[in-house]
Protein backbone atom coordinates (compact mmCIF):
# COMPACT_ATOMS: atom_id res chain seq x y z
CA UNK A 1 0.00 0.00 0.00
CA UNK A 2 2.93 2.71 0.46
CA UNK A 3 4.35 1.55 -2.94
CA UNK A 4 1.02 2.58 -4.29
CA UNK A 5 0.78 5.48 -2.17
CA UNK A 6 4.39 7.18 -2.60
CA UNK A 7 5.29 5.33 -5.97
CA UNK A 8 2.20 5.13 -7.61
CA UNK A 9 2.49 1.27 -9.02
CA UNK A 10 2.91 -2.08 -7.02
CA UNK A 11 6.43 -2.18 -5.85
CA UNK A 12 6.44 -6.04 -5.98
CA UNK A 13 3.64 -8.80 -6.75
CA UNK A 14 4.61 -11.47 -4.62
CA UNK A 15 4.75 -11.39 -0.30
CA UNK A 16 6.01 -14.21 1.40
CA UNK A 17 4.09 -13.92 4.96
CA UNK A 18 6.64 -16.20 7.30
CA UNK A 19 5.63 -17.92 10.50
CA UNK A 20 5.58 -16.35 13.93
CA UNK A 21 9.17 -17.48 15.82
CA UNK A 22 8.62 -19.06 18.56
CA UNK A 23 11.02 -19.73 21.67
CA UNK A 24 12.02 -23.53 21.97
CA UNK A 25 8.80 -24.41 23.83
CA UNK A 26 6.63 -22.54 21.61
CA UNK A 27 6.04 -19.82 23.70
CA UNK A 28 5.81 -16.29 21.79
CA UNK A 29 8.76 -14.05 22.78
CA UNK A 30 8.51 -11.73 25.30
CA UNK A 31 11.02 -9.06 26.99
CA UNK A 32 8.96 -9.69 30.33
CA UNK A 33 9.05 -13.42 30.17
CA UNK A 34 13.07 -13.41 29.23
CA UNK A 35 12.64 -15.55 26.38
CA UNK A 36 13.48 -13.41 23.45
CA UNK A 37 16.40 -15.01 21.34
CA UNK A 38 18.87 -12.36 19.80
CA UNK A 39 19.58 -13.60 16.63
CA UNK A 40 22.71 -11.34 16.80
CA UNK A 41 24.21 -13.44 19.80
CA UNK A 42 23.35 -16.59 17.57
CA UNK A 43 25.10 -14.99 14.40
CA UNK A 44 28.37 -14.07 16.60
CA UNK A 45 28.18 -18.03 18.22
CA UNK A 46 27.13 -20.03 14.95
CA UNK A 47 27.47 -18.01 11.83
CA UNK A 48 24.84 -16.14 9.76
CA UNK A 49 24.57 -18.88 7.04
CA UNK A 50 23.83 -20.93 9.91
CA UNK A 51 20.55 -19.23 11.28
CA UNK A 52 19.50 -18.45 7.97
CA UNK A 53 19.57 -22.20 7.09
CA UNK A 54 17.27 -22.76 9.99
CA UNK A 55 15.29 -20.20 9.81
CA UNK A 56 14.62 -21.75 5.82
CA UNK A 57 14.04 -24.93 6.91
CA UNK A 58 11.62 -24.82 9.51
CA UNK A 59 9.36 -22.17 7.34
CA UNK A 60 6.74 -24.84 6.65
CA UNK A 61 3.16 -23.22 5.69
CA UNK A 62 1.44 -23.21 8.61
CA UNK A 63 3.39 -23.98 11.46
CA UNK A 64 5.12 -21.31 13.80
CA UNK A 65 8.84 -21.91 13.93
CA UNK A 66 10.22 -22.98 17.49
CA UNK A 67 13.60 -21.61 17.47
CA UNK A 68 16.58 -23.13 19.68
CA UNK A 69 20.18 -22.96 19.64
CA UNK A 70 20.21 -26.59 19.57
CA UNK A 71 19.09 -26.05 15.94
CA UNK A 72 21.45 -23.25 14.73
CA UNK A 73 24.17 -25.07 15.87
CA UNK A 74 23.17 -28.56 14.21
CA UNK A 75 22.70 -26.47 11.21
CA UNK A 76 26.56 -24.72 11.72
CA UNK A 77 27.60 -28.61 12.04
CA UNK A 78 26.34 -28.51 8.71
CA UNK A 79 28.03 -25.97 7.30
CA UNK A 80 31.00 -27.28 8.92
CA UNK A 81 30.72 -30.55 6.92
CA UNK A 82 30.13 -28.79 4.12
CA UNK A 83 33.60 -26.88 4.40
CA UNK A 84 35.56 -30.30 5.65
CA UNK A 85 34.19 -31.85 2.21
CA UNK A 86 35.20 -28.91 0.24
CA UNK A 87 38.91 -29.33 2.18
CA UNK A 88 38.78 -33.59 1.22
CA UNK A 89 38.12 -32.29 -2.22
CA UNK A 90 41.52 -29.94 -2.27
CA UNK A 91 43.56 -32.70 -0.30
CA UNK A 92 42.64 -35.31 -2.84
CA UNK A 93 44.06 -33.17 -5.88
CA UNK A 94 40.54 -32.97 -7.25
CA UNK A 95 40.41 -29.18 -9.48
CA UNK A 96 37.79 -27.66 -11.27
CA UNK A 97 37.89 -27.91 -14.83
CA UNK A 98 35.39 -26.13 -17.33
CA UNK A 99 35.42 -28.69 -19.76
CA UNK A 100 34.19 -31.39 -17.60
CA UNK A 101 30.98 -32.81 -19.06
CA UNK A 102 28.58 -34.81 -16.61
CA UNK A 103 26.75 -36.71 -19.16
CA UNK A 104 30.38 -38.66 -20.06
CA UNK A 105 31.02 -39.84 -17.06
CA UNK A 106 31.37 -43.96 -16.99
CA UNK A 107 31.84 -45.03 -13.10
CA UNK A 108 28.81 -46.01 -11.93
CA UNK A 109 29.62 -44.40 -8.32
CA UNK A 110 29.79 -40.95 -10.30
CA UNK A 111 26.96 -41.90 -12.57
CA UNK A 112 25.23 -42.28 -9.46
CA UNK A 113 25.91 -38.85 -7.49
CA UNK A 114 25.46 -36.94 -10.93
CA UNK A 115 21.87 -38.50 -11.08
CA UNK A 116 21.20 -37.48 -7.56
CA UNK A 117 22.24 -33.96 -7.95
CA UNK A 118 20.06 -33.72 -10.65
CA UNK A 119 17.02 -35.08 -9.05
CA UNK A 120 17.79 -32.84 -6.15
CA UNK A 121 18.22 -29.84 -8.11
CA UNK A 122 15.20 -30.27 -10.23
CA UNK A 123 13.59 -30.58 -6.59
CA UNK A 124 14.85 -27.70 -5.21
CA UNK A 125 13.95 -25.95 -8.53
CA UNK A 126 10.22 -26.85 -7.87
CA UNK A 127 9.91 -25.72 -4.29
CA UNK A 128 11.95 -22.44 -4.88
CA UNK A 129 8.94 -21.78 -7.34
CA UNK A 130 6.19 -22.48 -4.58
CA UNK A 131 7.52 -20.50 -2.02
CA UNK A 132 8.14 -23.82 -0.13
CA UNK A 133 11.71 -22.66 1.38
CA UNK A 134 11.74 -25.86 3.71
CA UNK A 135 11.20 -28.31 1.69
CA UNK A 136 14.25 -27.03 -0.82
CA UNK A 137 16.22 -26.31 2.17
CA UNK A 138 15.56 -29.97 3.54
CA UNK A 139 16.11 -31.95 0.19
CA UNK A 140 19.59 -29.93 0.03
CA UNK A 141 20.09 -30.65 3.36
CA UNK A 142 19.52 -34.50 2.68
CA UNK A 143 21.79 -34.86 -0.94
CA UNK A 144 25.04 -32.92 0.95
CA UNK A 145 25.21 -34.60 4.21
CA UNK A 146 23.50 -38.12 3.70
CA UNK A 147 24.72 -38.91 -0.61
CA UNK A 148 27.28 -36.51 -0.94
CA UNK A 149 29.09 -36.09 2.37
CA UNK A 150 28.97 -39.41 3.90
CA UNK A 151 28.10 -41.88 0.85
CA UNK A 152 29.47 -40.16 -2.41
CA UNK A 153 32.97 -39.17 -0.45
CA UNK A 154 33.34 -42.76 1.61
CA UNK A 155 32.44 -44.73 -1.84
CA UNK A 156 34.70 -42.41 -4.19
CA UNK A 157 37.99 -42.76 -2.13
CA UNK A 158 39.37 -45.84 -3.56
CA UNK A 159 39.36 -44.32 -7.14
CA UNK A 160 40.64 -40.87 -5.79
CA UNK A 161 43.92 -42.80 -3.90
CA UNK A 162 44.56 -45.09 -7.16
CA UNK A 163 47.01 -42.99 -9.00
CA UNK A 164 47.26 -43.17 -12.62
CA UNK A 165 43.88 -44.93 -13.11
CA UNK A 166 41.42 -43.30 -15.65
CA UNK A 167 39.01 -43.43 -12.76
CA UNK A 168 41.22 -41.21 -10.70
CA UNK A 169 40.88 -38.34 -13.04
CA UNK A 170 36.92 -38.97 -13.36
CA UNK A 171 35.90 -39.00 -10.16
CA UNK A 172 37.89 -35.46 -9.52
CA UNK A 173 36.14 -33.91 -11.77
CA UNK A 174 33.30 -35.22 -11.23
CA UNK A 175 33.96 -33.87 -7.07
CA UNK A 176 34.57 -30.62 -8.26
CA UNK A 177 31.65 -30.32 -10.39
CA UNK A 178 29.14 -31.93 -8.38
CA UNK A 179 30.35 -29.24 -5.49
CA UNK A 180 30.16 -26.16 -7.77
CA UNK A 181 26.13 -27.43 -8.23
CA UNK A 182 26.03 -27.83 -4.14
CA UNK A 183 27.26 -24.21 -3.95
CA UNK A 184 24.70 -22.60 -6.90
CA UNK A 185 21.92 -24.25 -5.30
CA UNK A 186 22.98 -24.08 -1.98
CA UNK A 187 24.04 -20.07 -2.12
CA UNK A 188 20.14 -18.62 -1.52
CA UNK A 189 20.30 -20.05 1.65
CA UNK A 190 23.46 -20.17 2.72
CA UNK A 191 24.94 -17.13 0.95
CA UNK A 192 28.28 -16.32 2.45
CA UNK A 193 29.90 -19.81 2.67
CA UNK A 194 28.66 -20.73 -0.22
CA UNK A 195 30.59 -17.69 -1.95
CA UNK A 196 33.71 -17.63 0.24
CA UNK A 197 34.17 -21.26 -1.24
CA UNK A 198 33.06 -20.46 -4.67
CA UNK A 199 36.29 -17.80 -4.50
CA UNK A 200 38.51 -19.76 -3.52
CA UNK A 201 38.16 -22.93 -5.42
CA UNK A 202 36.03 -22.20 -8.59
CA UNK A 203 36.45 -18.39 -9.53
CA UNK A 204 38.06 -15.62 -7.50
CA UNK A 205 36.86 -13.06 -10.63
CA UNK A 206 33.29 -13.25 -9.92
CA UNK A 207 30.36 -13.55 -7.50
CA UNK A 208 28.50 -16.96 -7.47
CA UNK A 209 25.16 -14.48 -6.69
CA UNK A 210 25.59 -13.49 -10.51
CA UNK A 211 26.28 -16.98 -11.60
CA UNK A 212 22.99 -18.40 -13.59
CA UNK A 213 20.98 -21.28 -11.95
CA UNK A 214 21.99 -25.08 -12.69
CA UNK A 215 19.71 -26.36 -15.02
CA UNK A 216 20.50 -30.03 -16.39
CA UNK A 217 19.77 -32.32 -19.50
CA UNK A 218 17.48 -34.60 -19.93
CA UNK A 219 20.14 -37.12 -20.54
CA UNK A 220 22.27 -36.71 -17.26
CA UNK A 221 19.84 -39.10 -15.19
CA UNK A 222 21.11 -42.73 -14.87
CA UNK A 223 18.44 -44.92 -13.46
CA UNK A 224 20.72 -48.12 -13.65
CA UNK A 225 23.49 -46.43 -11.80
CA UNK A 226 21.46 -44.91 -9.20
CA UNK A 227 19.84 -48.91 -8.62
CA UNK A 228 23.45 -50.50 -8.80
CA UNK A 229 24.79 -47.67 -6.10
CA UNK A 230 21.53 -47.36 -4.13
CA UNK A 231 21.34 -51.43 -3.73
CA UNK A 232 24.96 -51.29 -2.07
CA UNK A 233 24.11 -48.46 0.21
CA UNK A 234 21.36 -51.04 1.29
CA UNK A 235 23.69 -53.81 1.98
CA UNK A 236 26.39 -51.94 3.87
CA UNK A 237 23.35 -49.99 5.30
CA UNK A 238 21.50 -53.50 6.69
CA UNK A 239 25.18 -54.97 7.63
CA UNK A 240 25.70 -52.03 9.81
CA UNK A 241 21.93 -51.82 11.55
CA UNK A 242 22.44 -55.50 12.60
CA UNK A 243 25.80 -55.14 13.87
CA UNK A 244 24.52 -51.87 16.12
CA UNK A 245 21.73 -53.58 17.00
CA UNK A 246 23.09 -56.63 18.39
CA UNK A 247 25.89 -54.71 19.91
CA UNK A 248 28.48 -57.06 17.84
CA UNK A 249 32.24 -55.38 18.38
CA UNK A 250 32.86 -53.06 16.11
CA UNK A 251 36.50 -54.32 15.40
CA UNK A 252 34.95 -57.66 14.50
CA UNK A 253 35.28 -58.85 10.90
CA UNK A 254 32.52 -60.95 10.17
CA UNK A 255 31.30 -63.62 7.48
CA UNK A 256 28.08 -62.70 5.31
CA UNK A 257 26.40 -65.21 3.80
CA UNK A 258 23.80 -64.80 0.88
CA UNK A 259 20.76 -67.31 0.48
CA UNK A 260 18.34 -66.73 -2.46
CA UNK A 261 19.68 -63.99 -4.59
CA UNK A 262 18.79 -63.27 -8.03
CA UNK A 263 21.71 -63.91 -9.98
CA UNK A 264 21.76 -60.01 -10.84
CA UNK A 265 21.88 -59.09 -6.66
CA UNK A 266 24.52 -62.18 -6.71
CA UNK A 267 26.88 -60.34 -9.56
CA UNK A 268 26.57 -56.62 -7.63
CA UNK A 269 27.58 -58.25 -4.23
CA UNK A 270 30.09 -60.13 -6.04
CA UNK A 271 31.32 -56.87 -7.67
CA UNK A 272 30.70 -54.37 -5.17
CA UNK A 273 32.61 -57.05 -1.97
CA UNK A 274 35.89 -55.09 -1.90
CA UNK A 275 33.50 -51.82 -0.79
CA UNK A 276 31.24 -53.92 1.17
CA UNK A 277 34.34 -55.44 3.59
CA UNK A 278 35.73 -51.75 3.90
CA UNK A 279 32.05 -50.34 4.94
CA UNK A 280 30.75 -53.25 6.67
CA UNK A 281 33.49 -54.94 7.68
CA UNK A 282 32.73 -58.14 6.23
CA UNK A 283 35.62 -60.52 5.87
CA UNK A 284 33.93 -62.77 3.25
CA UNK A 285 30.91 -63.48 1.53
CA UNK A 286 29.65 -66.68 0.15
CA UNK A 287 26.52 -67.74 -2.14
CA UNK A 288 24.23 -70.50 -1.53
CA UNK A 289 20.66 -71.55 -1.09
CA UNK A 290 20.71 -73.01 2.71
CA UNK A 291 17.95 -71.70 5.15
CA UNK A 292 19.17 -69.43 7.90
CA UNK A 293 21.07 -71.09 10.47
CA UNK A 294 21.10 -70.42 13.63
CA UNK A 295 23.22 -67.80 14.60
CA UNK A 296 22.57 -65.87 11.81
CA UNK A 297 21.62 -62.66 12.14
CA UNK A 298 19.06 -61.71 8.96
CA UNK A 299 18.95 -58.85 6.88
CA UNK A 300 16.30 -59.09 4.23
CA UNK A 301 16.45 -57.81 0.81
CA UNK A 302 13.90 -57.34 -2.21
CA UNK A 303 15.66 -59.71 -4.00
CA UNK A 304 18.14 -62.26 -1.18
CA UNK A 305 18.63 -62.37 2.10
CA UNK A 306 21.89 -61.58 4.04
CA UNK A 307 22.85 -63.65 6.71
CA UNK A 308 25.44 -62.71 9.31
CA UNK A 309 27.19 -65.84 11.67
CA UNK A 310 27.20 -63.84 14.70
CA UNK A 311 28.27 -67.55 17.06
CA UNK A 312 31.50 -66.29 19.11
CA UNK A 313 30.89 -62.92 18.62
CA UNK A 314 28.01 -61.67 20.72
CA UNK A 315 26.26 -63.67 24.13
CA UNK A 316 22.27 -64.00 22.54
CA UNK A 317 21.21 -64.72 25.63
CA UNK A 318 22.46 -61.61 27.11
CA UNK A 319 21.25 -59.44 24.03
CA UNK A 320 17.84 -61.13 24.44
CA UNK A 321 17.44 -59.84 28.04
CA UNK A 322 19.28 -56.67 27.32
CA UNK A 323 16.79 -55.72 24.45
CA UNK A 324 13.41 -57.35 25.82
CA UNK A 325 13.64 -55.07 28.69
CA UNK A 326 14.24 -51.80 26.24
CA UNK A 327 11.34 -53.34 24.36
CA UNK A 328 9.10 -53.70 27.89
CA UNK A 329 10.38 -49.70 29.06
CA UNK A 330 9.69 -47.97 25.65
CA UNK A 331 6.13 -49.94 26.05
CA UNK A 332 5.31 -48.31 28.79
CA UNK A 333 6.48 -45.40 28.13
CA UNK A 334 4.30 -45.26 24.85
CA UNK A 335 1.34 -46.49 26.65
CA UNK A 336 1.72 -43.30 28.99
CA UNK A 337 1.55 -40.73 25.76
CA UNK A 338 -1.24 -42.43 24.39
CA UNK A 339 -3.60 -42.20 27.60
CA UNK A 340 -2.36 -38.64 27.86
CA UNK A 341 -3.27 -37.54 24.29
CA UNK A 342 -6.17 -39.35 24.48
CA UNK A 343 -7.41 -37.57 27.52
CA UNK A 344 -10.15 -35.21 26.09
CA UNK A 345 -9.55 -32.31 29.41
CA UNK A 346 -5.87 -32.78 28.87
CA UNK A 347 -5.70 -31.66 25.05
CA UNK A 348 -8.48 -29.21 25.84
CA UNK A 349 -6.46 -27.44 28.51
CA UNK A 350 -3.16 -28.42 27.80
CA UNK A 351 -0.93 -25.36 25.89
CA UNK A 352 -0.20 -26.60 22.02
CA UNK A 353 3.51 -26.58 22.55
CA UNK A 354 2.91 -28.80 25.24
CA UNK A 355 0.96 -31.39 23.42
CA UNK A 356 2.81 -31.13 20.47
CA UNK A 357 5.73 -32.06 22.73
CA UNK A 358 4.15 -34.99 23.36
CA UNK A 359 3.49 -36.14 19.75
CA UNK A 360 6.48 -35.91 19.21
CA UNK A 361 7.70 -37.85 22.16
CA UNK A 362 5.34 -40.40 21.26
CA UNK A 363 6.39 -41.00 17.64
CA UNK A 364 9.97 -41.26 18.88
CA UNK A 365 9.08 -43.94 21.09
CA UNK A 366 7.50 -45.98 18.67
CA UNK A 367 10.16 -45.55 16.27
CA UNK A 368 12.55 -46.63 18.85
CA UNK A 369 10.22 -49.74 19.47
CA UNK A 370 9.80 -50.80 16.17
CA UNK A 371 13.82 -50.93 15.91
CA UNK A 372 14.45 -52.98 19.54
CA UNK A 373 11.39 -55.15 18.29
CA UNK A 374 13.45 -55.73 15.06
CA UNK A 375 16.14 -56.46 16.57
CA UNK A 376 14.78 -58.83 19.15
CA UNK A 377 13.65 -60.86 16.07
CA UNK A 378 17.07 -61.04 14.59
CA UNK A 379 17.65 -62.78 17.98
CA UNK A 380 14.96 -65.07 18.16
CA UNK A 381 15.88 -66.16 14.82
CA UNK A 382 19.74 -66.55 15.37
């Protein structure tokens, strides 16, 4: 209305109206109540890129944002990974190069990332357009730390630290280019790490903020690398649940058996073993079409089933006990929320931080069931 008043046309056509911010509990700040967060203090503790970030990704429609420090500084660990995989990057020799071209790549395990990017990006892309700043700054948040970071770096070492292999050379340019996307995508939210990186290892002679937005070929997805890689981050993925699970040493090497596998899950394991033992540590596998034994731990696939000879390595008797009485506490305990959120004066007078509190307690709990539950039945059938 005052860009109609003093300028005489509509200043802008589109108004993003934000959330309320909330303290951690959800009560609205107040000077008298001492609860009002200075997002100055949080800047000078955890970085601006870091409140920004979770500012963005708690914005959902809707919902008022409860803002904690817990939050900006999980968000500054973020940002912190981010930089540590930028520094892997310079320590493995990997350097940008302008000619590198996506669509030529030919290991699968860069196939793979390049096909996630994409599929992120085009995401991103889509909730940019909405106005839906939390979901774009959650499906970034997902592709850097859980594909890129941990997966795409852990997988891609082995052909960085083989010198003179054609893979070498691949997979750092394919590093470098993946991280230039992270840092176009990533710069709206994130704006001044995002650029100090872009300066120092892409272009020092201009601003990413000028740079135009990644937008990819129809012909960079690769569906059959993105099964091959996503069906090994399931194996090494299952290996490791078990192994938590049961509490088996982490030093331990272990066999892994496989009973029933398609003969294409048969060729991938037999491919992808050298990766597997590193990951998993899994000392060897073997192929065959014997029921589970017992003292196998199970980990079922689509396709197979992995079996894991845990005799000599963990008490089952012990675990049993151990986990059965998890199991009978985190019963209870979700027995508890339930009668409370099912208490008609208790919602009714209860605050809605409070009882959304308790959702979420609840929903915890039963996730943490269904895993001890799980893992009581890889006992009973060892």
């Amino acid at each position: 209305m005052m860009g109609l008043y003093f300028m005489g046309e509509v200043p802008f056509k589109d108004i993003y109206m934000h959330a309320l911010v909330r303290d951690a509990t959800g009560a609205k700040m107040s000077k008298s109540k001492g609860n009002v967060i200075d997002p100055l203090s949080l800047i000078d503790s955890y970085g601006a890129d870091a409140l920004r970030f979770t500012l963005t990704a708690m914005a959902a429609a809707g919902r008022d944002i409860k803002l904690s420090e817990q939050r900006v500084e999980g968000y500054r660990n973020f940002t912190t990974k981010l930089w540590n995989a930028a520094r892997f990057a310079q320590m493995n020799g990997c350097v940008y190069d302008n000619s590198f071209d996506p669509i030529s790549v030919r290991e699968p395990i860069n196939q793979w990332i390049i096909d996630s990017l994409a599929r992120t990006a085009q995401s991103v892309t889509a909730a940019l357009e909405e106005y839906k700043f939390n979901d774009a700054a959650n499906a970034l948040y997902q592709f850097i730390w859980g594909q890129f970071c941990d997966w795409y770096i852990e997988l891609s070492k082995p052909a960085l630290q083989t010198e003179g292999h054609s893979a070498q050379h691949e997979t750092r340019g394919t590093v470098m280019w993946v991280l230039s996307q992270i840092l176009h995508l990533l710069h709206p939210m994130m704006p001044f790490v995002t650029e100090e990186l872009w300066n120092q290892m892409f272009d020092a002679d201009s601003l990413l903020a000028a740079r135009a937005w990644p937008v990819f070929a129809d012909n960079i997805y690769q569906p059959a690398a993105r099964e091959k890689i996503d069906t090994l981050i399931t194996v090494i993925s299952g290996i490791r649940a078990a192994r938590q699970a049961l509490n088996v040493p982490a030093s331990a090497q272990i066999p892994l058996r496989v009973t029933g596998a398609s003969d294409a899950l048969e060729h991938e394991l037999e491919t992808a073993f050298p990766m597997i033992a590193r990951l998993a540590r899994v000392e060897k596998i073997k192929f065959d079409t014997s029921p589970p034994q017992k003292g196998e731990a199970q980990v079922a696939l689509p396709d197979g089933l992995l079996l894991l000879p845990l005799d000599g390595l963990i008490d089952f008797a012990a675990e049993s006990a151990r986990l059965s009485k998890q199991a009978d506490r985190l019963a209870k305990e979700i027995a508890g929320l339930e009668a409370r959120l099912s208490n008609q004066d208790f919602v009714a007078g209860a605050p809605e931080e409070i009882i959304e509190e308790q959702r979420e307690k609840l929903s915890q709990a039963q996730d943490n069931y269904a895993k001890v539950t799980s893992a009581i039945g890889q006992i009973s059938g060892a």
